[in-house]
N, C-alpha and C. Protein backbone atom coordinates (compact mmCIF):
# COMPACT_ATOMS: atom_id res chain seq x y z
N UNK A 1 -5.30 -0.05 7.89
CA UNK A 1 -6.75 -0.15 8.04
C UNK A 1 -7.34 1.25 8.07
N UNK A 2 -8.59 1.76 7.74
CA UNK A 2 -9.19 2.71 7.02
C UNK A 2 -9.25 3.22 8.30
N UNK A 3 -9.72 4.63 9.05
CA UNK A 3 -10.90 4.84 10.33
C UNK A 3 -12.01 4.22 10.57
N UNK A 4 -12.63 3.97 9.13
CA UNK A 4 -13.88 3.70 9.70
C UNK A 4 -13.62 1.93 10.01
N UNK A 5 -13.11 1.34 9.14
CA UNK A 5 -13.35 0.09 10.05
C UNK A 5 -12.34 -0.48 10.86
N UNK A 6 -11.39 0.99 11.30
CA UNK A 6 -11.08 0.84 13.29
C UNK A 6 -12.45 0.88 13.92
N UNK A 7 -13.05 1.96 13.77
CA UNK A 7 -14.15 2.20 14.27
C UNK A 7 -15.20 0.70 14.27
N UNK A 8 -15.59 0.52 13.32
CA UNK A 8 -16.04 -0.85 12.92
C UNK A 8 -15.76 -1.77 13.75
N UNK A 9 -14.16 -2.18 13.87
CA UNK A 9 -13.90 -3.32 14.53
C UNK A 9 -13.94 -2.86 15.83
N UNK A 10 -14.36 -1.86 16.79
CA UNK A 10 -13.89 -1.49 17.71
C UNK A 10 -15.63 -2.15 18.42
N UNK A 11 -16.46 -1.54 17.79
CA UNK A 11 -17.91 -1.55 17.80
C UNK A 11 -18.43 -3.38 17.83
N UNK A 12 -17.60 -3.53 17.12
CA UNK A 12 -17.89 -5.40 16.93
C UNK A 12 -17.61 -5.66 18.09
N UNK A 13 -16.03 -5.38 18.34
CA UNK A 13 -15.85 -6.30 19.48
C UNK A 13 -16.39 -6.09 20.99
N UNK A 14 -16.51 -4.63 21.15
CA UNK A 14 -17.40 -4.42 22.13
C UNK A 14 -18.83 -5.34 22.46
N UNK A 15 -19.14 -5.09 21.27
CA UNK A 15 -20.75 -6.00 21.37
C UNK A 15 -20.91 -7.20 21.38
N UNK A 16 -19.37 -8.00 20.96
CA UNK A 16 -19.47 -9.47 20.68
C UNK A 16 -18.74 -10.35 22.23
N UNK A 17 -17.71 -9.78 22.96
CA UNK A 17 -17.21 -10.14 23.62
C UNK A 17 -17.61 -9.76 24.84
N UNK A 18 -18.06 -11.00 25.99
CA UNK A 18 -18.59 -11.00 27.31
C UNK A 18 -17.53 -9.95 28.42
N UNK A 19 -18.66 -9.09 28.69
CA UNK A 19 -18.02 -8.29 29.78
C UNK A 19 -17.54 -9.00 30.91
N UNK A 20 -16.06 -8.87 31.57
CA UNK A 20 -16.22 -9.51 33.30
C UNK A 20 -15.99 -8.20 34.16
N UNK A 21 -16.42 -8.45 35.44
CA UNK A 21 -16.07 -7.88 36.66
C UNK A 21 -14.99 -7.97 37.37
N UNK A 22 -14.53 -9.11 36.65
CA UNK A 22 -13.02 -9.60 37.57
C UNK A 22 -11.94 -8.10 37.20
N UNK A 23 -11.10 -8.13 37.91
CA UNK A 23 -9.64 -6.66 37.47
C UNK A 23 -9.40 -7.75 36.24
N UNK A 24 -8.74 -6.63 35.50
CA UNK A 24 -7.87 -6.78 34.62
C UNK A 24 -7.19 -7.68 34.54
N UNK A 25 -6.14 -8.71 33.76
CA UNK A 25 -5.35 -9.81 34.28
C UNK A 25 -4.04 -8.85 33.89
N UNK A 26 -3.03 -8.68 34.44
CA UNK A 26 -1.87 -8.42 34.00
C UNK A 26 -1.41 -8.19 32.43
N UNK A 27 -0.22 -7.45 31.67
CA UNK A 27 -0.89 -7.80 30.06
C UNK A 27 0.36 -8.73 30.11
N UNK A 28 1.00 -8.85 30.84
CA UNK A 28 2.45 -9.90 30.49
C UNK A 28 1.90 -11.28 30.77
N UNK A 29 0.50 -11.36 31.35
CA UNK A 29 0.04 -12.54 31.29
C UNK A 29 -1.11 -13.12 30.51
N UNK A 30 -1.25 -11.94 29.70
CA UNK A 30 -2.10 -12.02 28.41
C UNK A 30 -0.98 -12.23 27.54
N UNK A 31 0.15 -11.80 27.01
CA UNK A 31 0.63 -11.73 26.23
C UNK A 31 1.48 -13.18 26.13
N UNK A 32 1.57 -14.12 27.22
CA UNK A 32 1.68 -15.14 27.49
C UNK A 32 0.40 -16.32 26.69
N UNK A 33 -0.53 -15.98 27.35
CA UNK A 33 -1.80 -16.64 27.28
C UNK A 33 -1.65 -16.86 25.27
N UNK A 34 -1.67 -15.22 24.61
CA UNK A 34 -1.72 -15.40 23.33
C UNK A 34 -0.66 -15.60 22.59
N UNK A 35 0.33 -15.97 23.26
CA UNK A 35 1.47 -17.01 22.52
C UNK A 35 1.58 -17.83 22.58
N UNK A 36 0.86 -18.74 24.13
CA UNK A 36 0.80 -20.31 23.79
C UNK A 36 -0.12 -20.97 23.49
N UNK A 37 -1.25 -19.88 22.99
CA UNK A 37 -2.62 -20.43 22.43
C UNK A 37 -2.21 -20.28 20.85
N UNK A 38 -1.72 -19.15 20.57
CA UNK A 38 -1.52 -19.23 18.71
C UNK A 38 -0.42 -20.31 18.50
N UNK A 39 0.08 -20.96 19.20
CA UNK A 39 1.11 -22.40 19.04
C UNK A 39 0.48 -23.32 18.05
N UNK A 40 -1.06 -23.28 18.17
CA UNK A 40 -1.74 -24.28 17.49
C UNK A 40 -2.58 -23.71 16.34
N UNK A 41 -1.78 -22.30 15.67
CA UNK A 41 -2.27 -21.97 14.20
C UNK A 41 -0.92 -22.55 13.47
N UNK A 42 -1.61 -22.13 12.13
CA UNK A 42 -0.39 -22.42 11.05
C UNK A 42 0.58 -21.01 11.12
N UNK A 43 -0.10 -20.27 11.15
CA UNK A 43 0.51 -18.96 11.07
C UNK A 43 1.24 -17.83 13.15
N UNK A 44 1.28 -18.91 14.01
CA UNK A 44 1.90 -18.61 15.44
C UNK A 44 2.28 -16.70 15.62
N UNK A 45 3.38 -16.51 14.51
CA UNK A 45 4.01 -15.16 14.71
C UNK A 45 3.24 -14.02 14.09
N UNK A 46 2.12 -14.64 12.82
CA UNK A 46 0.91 -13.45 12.75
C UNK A 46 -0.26 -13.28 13.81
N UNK A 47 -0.46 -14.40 14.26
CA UNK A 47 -1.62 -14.61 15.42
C UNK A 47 -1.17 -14.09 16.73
N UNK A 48 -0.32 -14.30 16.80
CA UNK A 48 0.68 -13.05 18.24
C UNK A 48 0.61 -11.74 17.94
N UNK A 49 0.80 -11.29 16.54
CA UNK A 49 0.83 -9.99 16.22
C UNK A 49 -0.39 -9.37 15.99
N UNK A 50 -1.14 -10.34 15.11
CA UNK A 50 -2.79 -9.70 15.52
C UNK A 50 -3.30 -9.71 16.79
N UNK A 51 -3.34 -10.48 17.47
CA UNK A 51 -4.07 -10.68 18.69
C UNK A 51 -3.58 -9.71 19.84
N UNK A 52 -1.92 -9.18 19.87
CA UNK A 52 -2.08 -8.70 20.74
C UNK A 52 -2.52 -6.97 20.63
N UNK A 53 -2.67 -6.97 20.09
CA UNK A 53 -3.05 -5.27 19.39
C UNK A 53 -4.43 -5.39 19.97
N UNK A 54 -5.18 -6.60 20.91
CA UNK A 54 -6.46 -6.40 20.57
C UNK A 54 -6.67 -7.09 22.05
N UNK A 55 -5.33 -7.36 22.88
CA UNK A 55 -5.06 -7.91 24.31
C UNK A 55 -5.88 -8.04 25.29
N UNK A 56 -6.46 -6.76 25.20
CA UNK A 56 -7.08 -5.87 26.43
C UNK A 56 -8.37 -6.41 26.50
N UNK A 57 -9.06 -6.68 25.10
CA UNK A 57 -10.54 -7.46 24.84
C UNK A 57 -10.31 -8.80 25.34
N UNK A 58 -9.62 -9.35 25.93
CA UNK A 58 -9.58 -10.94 25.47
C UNK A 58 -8.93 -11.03 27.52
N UNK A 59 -9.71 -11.94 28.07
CA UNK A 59 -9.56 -12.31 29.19
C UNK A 59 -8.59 -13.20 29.54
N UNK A 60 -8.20 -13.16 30.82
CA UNK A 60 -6.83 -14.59 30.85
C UNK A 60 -7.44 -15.78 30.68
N UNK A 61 -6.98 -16.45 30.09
CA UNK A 61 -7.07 -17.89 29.91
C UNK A 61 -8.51 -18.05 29.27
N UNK A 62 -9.38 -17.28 28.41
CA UNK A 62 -10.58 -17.33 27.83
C UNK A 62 -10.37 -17.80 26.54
N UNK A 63 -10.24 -18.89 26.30
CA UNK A 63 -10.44 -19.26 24.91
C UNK A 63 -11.78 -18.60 24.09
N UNK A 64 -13.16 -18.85 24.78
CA UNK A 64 -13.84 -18.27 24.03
C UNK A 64 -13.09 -16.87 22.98
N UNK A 65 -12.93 -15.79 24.42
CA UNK A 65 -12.57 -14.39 24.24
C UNK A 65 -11.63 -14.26 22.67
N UNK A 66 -10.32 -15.41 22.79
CA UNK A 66 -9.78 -15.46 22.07
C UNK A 66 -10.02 -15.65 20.35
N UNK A 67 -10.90 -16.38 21.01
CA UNK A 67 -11.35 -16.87 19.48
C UNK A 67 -12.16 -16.06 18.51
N UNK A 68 -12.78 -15.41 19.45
CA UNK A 68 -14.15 -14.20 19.62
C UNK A 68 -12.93 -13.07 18.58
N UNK A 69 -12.36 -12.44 19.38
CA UNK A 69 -11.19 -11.64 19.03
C UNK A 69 -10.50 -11.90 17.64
N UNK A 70 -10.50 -13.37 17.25
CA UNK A 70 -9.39 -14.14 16.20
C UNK A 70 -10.61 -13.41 14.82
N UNK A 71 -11.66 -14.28 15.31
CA UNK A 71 -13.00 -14.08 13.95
C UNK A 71 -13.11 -12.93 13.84
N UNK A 72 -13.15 -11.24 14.64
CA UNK A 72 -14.03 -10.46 14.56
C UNK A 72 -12.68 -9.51 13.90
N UNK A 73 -11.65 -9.60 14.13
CA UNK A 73 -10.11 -9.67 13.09
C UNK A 73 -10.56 -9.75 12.15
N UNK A 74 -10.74 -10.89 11.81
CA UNK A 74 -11.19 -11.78 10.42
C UNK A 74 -11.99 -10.70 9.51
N UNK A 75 -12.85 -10.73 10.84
CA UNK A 75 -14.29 -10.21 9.73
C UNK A 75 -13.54 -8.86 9.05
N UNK A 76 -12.97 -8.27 9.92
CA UNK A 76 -13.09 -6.62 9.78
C UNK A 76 -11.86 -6.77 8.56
N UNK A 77 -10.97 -7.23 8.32
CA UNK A 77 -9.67 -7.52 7.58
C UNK A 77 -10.52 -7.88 6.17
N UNK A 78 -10.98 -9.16 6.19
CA UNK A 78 -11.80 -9.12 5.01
C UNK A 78 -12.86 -8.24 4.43
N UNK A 79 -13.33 -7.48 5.40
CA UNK A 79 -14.07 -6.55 4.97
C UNK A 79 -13.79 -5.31 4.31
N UNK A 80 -12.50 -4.92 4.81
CA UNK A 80 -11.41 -3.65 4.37
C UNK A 80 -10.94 -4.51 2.88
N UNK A 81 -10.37 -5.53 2.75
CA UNK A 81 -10.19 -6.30 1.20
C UNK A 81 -10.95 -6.00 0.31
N UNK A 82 -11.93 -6.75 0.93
CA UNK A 82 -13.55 -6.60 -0.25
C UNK A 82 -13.43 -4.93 -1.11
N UNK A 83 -13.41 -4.06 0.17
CA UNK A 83 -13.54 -2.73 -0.19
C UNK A 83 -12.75 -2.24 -1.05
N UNK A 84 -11.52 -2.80 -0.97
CA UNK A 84 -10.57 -2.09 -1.82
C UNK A 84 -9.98 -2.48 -2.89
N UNK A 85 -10.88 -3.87 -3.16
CA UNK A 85 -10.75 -4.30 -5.05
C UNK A 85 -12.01 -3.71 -5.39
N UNK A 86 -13.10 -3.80 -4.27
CA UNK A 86 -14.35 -2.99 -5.28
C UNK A 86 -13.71 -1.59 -5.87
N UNK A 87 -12.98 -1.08 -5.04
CA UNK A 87 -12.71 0.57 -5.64
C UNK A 87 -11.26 0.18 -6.52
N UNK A 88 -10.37 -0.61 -6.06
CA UNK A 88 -9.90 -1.08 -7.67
C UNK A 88 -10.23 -1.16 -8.80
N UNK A 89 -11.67 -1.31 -9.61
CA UNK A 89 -12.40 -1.40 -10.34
C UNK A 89 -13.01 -0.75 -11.05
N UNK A 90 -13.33 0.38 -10.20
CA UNK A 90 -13.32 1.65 -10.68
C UNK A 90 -12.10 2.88 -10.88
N UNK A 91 -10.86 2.67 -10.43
CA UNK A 91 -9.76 3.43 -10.31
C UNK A 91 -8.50 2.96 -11.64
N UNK A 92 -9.21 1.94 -11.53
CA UNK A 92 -8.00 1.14 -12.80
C UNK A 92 -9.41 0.55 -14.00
N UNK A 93 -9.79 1.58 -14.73
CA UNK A 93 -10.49 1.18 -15.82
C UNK A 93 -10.08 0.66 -16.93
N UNK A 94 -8.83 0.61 -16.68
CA UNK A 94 -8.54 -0.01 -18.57
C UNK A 94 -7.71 -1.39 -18.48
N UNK A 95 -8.33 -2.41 -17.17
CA UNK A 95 -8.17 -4.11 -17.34
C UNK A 95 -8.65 -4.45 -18.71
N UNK A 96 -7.44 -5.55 -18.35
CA UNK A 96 -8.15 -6.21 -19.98
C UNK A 96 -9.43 -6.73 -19.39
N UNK A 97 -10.17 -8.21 -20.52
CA UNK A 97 -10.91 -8.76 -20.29
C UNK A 97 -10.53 -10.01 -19.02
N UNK A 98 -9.80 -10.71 -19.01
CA UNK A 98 -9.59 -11.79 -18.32
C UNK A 98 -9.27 -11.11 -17.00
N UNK A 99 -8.49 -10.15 -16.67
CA UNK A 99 -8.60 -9.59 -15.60
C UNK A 99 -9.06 -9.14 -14.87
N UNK A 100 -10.10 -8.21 -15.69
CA UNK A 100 -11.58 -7.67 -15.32
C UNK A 100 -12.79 -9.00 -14.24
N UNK A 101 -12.40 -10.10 -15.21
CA UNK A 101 -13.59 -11.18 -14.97
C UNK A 101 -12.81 -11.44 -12.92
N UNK A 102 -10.85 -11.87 -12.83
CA UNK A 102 -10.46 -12.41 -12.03
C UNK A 102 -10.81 -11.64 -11.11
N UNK A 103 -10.87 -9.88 -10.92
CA UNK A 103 -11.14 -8.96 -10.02
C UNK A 103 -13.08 -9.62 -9.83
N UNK A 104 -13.87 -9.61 -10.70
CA UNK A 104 -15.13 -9.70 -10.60
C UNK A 104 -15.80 -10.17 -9.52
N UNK A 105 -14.66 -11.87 -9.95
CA UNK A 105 -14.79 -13.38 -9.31
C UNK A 105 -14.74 -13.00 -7.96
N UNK A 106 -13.70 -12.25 -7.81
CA UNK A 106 -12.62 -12.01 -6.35
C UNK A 106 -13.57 -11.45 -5.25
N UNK A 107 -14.36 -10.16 -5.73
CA UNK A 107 -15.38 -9.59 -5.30
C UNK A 107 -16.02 -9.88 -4.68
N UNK A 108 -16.93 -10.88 -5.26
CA UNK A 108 -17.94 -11.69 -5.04
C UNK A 108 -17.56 -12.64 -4.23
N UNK A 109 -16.44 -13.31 -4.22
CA UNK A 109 -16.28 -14.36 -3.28
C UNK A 109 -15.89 -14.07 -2.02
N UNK A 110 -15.40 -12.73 -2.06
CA UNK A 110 -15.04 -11.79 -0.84
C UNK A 110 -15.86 -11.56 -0.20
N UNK A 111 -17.09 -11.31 -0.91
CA UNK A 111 -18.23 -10.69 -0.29
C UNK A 111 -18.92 -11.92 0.97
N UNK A 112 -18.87 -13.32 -0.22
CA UNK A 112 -18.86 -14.56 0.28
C UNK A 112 -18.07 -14.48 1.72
N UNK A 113 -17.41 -14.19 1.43
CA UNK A 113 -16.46 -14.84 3.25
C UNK A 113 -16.85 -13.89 4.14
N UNK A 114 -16.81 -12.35 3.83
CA UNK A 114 -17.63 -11.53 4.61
C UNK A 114 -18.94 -12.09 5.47
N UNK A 115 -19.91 -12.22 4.56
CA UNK A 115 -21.07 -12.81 5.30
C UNK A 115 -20.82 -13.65 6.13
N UNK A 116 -20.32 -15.14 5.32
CA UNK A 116 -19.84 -15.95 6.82
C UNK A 116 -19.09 -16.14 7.84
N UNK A 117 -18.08 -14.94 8.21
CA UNK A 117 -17.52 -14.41 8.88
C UNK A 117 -18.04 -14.01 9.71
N UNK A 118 -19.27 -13.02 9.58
CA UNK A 118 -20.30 -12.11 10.51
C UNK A 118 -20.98 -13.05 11.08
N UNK A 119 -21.63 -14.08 10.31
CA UNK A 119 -22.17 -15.16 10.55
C UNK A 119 -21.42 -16.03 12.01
N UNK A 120 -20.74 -16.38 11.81
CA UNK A 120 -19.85 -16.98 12.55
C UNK A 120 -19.32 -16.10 14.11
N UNK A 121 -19.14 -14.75 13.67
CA UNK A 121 -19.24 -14.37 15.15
C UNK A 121 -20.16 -14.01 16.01
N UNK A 122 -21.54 -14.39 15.53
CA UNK A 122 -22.62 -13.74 16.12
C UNK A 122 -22.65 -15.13 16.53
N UNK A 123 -22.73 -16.78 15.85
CA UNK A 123 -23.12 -18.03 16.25
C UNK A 123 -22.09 -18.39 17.30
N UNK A 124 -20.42 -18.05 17.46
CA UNK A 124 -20.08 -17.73 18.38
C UNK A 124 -20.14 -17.63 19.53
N UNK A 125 -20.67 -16.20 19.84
CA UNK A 125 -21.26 -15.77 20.80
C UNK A 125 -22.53 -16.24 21.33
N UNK A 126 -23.15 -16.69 20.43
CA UNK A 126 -24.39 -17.74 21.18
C UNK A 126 -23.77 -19.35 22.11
N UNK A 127 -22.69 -19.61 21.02
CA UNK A 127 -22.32 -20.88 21.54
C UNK A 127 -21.89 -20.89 23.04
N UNK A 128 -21.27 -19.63 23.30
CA UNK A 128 -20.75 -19.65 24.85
C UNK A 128 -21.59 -19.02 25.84
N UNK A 129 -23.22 -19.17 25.40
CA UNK A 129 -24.03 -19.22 26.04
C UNK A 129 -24.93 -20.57 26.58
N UNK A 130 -24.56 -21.57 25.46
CA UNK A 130 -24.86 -22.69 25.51
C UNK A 130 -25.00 -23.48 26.64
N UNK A 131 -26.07 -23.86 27.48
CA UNK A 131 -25.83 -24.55 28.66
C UNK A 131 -25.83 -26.19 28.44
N UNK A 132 -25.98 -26.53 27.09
CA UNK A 132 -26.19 -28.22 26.92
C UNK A 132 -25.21 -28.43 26.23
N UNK A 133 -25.12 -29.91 26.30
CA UNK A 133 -23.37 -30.31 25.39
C UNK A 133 -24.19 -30.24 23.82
N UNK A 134 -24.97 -30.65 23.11
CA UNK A 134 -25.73 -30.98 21.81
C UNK A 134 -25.84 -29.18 21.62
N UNK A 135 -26.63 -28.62 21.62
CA UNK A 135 -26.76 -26.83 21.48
C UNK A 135 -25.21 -26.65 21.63
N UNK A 136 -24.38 -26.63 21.74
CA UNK A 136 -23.04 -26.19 21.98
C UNK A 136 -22.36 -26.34 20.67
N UNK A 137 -22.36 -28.15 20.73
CA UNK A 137 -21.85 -28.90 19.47
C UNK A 137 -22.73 -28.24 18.14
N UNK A 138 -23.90 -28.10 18.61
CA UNK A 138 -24.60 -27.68 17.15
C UNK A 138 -23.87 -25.79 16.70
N UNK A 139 -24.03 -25.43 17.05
CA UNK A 139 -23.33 -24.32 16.99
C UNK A 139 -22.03 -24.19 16.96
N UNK A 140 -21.26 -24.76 17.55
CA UNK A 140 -19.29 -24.62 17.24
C UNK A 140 -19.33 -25.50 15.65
N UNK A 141 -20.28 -26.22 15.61
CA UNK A 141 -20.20 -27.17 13.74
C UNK A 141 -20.70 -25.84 12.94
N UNK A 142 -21.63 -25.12 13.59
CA UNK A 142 -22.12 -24.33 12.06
C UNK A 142 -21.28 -23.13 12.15
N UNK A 143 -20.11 -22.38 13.13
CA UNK A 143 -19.05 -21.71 13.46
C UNK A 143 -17.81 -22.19 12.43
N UNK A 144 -17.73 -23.79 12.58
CA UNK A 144 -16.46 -24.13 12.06
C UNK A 144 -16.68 -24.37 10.40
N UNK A 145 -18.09 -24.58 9.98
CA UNK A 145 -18.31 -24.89 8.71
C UNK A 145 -18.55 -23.50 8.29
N UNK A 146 -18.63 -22.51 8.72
CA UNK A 146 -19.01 -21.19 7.73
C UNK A 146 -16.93 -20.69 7.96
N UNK A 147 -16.49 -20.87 9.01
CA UNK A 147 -15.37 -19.72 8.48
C UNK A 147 -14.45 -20.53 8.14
N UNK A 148 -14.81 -22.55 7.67
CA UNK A 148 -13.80 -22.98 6.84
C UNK A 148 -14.39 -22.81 5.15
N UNK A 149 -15.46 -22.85 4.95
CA UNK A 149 -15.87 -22.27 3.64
C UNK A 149 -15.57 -20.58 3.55
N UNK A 150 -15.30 -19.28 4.23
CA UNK A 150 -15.06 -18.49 4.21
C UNK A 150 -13.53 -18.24 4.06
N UNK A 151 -12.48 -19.59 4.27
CA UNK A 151 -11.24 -19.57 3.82
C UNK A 151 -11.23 -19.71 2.47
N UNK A 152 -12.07 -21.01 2.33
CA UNK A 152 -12.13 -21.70 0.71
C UNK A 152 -12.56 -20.24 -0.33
N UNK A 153 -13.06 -19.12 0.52
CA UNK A 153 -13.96 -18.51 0.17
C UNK A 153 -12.68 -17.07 -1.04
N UNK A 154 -11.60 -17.05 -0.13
CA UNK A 154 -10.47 -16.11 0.04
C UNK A 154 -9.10 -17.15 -0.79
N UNK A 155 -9.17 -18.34 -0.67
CA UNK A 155 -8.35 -19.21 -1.65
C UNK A 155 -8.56 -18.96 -2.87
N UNK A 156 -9.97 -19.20 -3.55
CA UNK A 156 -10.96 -19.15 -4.50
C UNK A 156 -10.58 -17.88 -5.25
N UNK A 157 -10.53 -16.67 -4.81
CA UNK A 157 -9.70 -15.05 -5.15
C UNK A 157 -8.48 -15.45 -5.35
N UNK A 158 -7.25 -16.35 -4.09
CA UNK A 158 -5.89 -15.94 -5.13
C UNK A 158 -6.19 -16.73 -5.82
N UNK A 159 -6.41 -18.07 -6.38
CA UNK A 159 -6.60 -18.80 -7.94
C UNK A 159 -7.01 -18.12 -8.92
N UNK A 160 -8.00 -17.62 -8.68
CA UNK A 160 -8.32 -16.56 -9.96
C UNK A 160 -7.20 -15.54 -10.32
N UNK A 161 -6.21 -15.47 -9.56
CA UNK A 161 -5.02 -14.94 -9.51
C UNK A 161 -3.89 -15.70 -10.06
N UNK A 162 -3.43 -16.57 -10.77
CA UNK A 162 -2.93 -17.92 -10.48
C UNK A 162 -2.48 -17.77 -12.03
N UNK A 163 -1.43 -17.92 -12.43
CA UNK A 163 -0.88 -17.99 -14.07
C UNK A 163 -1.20 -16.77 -14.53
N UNK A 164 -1.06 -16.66 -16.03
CA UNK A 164 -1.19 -15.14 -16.46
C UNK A 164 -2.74 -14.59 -16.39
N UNK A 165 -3.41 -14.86 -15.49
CA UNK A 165 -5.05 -14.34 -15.52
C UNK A 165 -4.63 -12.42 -14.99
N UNK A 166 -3.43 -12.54 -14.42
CA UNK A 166 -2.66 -11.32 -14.39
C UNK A 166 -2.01 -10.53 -13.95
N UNK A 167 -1.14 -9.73 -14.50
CA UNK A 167 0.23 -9.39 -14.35
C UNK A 167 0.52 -7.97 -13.78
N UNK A 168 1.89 -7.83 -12.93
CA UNK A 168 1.75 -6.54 -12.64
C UNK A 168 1.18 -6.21 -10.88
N UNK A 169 1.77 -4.46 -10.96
CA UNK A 169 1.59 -4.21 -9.84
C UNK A 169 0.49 -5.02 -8.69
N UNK A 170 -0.80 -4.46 -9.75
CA UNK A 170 -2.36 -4.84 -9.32
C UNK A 170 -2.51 -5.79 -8.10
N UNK A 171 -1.96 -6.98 -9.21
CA UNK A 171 -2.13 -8.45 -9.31
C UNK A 171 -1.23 -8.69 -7.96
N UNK A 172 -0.38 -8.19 -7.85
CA UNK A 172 0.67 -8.35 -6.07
C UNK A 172 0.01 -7.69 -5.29
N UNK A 173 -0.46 -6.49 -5.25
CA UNK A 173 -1.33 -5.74 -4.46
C UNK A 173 -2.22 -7.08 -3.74
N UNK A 174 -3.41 -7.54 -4.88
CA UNK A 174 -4.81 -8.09 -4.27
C UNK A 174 -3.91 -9.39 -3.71
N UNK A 175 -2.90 -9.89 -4.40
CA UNK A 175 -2.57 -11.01 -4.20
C UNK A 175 -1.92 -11.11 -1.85
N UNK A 176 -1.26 -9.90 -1.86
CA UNK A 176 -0.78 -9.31 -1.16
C UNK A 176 -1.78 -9.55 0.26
N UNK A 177 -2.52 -8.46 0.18
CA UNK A 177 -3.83 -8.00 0.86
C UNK A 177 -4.71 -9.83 0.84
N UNK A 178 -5.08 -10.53 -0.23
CA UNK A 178 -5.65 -11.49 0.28
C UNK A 178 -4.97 -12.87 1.01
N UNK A 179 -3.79 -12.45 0.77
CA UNK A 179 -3.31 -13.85 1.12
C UNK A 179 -2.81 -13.45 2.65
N UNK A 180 -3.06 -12.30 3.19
CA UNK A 180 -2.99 -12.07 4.33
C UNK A 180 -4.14 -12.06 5.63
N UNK A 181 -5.37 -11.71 4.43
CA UNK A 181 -6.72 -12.10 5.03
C UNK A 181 -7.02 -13.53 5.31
N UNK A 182 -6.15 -14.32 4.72
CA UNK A 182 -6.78 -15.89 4.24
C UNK A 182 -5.55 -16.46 5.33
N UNK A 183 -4.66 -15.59 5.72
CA UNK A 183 -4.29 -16.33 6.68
C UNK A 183 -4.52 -16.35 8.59
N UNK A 184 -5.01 -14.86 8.12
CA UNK A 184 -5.56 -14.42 9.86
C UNK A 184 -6.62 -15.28 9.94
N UNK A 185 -7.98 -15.65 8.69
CA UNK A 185 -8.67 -16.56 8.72
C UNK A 185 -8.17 -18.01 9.02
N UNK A 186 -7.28 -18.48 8.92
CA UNK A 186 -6.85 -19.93 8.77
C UNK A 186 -6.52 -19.83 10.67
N UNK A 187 -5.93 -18.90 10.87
CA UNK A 187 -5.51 -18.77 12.45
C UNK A 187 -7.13 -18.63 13.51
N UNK A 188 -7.88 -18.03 12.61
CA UNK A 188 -9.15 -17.74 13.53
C UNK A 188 -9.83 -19.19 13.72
N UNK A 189 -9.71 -19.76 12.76
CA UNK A 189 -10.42 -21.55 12.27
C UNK A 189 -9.87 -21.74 13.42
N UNK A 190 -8.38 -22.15 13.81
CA UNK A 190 -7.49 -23.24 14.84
C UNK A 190 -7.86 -22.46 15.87
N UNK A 191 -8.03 -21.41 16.59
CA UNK A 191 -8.07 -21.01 17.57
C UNK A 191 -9.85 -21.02 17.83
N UNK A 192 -10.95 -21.35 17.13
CA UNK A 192 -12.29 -22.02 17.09
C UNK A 192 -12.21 -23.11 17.45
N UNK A 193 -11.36 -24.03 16.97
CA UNK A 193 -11.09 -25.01 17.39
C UNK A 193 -10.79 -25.50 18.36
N UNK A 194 -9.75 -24.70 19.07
CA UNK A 194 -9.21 -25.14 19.85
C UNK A 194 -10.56 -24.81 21.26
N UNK A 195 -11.38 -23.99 20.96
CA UNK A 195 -12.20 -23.88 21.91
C UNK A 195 -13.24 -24.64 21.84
N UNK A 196 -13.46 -24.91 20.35
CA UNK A 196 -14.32 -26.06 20.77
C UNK A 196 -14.00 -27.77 21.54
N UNK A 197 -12.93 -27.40 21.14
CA UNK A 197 -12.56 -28.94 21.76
C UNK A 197 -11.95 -28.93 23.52
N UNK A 198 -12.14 -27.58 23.71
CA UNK A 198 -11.48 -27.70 25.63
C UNK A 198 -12.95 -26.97 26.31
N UNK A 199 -13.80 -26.78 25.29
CA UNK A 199 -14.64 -26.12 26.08
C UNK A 199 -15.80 -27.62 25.96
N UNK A 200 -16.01 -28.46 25.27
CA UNK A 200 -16.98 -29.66 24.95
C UNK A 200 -16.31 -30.82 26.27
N UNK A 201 -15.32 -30.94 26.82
CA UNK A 201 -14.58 -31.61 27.70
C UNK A 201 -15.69 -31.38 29.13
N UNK A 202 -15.86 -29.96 29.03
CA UNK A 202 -16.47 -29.54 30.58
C UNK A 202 -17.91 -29.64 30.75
N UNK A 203 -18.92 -30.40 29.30
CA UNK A 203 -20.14 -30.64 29.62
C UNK A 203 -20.16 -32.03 30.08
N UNK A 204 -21.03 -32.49 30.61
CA UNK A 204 -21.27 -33.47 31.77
C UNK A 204 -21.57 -34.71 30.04
């Protein structure tokens, strides 16, 4: 990941994730917390490995926090992607045509998941302000419908990847880099989930 979007993600999560007063929780009991919460991604041993690099933000037993943490990953991962087929594009000028178009596609749909990514952690963070069960629900639906179209969003890129549309280093590179974004995303979805469904239990 670049400096600037360490920096980037550092700035997000500060601003996105609720300060407490409580001490610290132990990290052997964070590091607990985010192994038997990523149980319920597809991807368990990347969601341990992202998440705990990022421990210290994320409270004991806070699903919100977690989830908060999972998306704002997301965002910043896809955002470093985006960046570095756009400058693919200019660094490797002599794609053919069909390749040219698959990088184009890729771009753009990147850009796509970006937005609703950002989207999603700002609605987020509103949701766990939510004092009514309906405002809650309305918000964890428009959370779960932007960063499952923001997967579709990162699928959509490797297909355009998909048979000879093309060959070569390149083509493993983006293939590489997105199918790694598309899976921290798939882990950020289940761990949304999982908060929406233990946190909707505790409205009356």
């Amino acid at each position: 990941m670049e400096p600037k979007d360490t920096i980037f993600l550092v700035l997000l999560l500060s601003t996105t994730i609720l300060q407490t007063s409580s001490a610290a929780p132990n990290r052997s009991e964070l590091d607990r917390f985010i192994v038997a919460s990523c149980q319920t991604t597809r991807y368990p041993l990347l969601c341990v490995h992202t998440l705990s690099a990022y421990a210290t933000m994320i409270r004991h037993k806070n699903d919100q926090d977690l989830a908060q943490t999972a998306l704002t990953v997301s965002l910043s991962r896809a955002r470093s992607v985006s960046i570095f087929v756009a400058k693919l594009t200019k660094q490797t000028p002599s794609f053919k045509r069909r390749e040219y178009l698959a990088i184009k596609d890729c771009i753009e749909v990147l850009g796509n998941s970006v937005d609703r990514l950002g989207q999603s952690v700002k609605e987020l963070g509103r949701a766990g302000h939510a004092v009514a069960s309906e405002d809650f629900m309305w918000k964890m639906s428009n959370v779960q419908t932007w960063v499952s179209a923001a997967l579709t969003d990162e699928t959509t890129c490797l297909d355009g990847f998909s048979g000879r549309a093309m060959e070569g280093k390149v083509k493993r590179m983006i293939r590489l880099k997105v199918v790694h974004v598309a899976q921290v995303t798939s882990n950020a979805l289940a761990l949304v989930n999982q908060f929406a469904e233990k946190r909707s239990v505790k409205f009356p």
